[in-house]
Protein backbone atom coordinates (compact mmCIF):
# COMPACT_ATOMS: atom_id res chain seq x y z
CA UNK A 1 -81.90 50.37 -179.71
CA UNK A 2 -83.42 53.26 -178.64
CA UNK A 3 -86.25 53.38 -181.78
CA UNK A 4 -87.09 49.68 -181.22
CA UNK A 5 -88.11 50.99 -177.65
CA UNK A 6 -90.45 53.58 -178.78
CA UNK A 7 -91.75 51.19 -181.71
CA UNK A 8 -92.74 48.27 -178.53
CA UNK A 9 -94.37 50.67 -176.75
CA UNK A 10 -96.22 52.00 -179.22
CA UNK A 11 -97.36 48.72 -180.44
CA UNK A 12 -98.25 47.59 -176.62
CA UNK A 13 -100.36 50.95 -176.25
CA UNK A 14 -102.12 50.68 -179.90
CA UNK A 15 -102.94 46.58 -179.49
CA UNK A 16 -106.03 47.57 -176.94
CA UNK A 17 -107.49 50.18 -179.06
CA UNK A 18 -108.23 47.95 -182.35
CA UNK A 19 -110.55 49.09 -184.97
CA UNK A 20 -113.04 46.05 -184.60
CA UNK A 21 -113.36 46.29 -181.15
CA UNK A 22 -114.40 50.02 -180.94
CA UNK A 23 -118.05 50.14 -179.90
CA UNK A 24 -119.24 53.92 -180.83
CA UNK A 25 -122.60 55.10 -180.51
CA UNK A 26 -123.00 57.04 -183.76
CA UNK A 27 -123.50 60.78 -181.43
CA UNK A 28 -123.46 61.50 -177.94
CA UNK A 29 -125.66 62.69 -175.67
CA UNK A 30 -123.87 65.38 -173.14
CA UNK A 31 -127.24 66.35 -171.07
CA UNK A 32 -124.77 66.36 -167.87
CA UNK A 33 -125.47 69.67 -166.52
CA UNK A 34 -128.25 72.24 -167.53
CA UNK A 35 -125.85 75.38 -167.39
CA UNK A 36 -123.32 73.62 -169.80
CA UNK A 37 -126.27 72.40 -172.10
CA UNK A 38 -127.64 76.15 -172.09
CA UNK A 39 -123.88 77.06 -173.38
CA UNK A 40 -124.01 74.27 -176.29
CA UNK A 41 -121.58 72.05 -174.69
CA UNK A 42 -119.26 74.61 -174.86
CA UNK A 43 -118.67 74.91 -170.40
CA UNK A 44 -115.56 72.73 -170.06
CA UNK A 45 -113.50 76.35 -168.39
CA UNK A 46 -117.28 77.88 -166.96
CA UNK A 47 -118.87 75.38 -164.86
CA UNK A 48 -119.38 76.76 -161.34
CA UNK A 49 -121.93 73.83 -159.61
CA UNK A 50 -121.12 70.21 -158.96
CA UNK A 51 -121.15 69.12 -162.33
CA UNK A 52 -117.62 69.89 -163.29
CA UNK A 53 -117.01 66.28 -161.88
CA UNK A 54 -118.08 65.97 -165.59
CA UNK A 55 -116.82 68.46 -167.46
CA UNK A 56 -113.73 69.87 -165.43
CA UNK A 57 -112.48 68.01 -162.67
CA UNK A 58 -109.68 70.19 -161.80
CA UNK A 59 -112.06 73.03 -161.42
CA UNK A 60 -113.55 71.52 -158.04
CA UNK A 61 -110.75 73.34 -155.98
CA UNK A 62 -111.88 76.03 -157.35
CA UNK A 63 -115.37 76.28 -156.94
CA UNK A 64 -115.87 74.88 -153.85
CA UNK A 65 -115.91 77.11 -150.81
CA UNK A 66 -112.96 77.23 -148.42
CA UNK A 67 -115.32 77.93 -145.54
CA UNK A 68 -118.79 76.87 -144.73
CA UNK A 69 -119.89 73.83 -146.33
CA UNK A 70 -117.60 71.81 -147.37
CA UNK A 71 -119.61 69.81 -150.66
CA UNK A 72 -121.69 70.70 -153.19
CA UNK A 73 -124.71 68.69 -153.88
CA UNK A 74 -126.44 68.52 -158.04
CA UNK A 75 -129.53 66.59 -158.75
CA UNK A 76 -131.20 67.39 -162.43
CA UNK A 77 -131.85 65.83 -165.40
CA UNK A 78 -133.41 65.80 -169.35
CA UNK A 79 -136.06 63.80 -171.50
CA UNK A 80 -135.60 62.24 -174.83
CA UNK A 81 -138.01 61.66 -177.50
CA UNK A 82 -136.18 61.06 -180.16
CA UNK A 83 -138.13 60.86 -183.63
CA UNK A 84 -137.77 60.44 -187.20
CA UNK A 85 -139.56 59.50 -189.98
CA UNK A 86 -139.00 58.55 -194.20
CA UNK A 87 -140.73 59.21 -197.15
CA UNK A 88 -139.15 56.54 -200.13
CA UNK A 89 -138.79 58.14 -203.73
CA UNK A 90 -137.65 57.03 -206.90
CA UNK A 91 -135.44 54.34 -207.97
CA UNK A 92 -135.78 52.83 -204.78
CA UNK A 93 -137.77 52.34 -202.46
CA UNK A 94 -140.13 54.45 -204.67
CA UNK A 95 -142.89 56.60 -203.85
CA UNK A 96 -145.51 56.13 -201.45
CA UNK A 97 -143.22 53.97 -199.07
CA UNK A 98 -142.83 55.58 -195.44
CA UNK A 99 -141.40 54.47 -192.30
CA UNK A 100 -142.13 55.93 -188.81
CA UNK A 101 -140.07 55.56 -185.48
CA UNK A 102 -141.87 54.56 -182.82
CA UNK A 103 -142.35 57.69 -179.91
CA UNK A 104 -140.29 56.88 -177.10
CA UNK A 105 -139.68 58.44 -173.57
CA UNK A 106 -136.10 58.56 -172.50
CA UNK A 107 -135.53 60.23 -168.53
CA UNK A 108 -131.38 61.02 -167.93
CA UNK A 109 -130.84 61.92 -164.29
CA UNK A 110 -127.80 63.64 -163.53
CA UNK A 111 -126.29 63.59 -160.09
CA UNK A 112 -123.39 65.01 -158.46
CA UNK A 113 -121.80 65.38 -155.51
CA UNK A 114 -118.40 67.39 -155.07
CA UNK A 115 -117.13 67.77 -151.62
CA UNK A 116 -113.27 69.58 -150.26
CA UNK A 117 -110.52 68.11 -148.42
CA UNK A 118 -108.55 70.28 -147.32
CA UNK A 119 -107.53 73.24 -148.93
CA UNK A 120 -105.94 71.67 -152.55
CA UNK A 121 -107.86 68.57 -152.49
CA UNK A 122 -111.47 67.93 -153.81
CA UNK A 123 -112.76 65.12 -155.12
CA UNK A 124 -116.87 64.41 -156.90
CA UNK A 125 -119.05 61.19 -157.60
CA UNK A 126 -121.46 61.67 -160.27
């Protein structure tokens, strides 16, 4: 009885995440916080500003102070201009055939706001 339990639940967990409804973008773009962008993405344990309401949730107790003011406030952001190009060659599409992407001019903002309550509780919109 017991396996038939874990075999339903498992079943009732898996049935939203289908393979033909999974909408992935191909790459992601983590331009969330310029100090964890600096560190290749690699800030999840080192983020010390607002931005860990990204990265590190849990951290906010941490970082915030216990006296003084009580939230910390991030406002930043990146550009995109994404651009490729192809040069065809032999069998197909054969030589002289190129393709350009058009130049494009993509603004991410990033803003945060992290903010104490009390002395184990924190909580962050970004």
């Amino acid at each position: 009885m017991k396996k038939g339990w874990w075999i339903a639940a498992a079943c009732l967990v898996a049935a939203p995440a289908r393979w033909d409804r999974a909408a992935a973008a191909g790459y992601g773009i983590y331009e969330e916080g310029a100090a964890v962008l600096g560190m290749a993405g690699a800030g999840t344990a080192s983020v010390h500003d607002a931005s860990a309401v990204f990265y590190n949730p849990a951290a906010l107790t941490h970082i915030l102070p216990k006296e003084g003011p009580k939230g910390l406030f991030y406002l930043g952001g990146a550009v995109l201009t994404p651009f490729s190009s192809f040069a065809g060659q032999n069998p197909y599409p054969g030589y002289g055939v190129t393709e350009e992407m058009e130049h494009n001019f993509f603004p991410i903002p990033a803003f945060y706001y992290a903010r104490r309550f009390g002395e184990r509780c924190a909580a962050g919109l970004g």
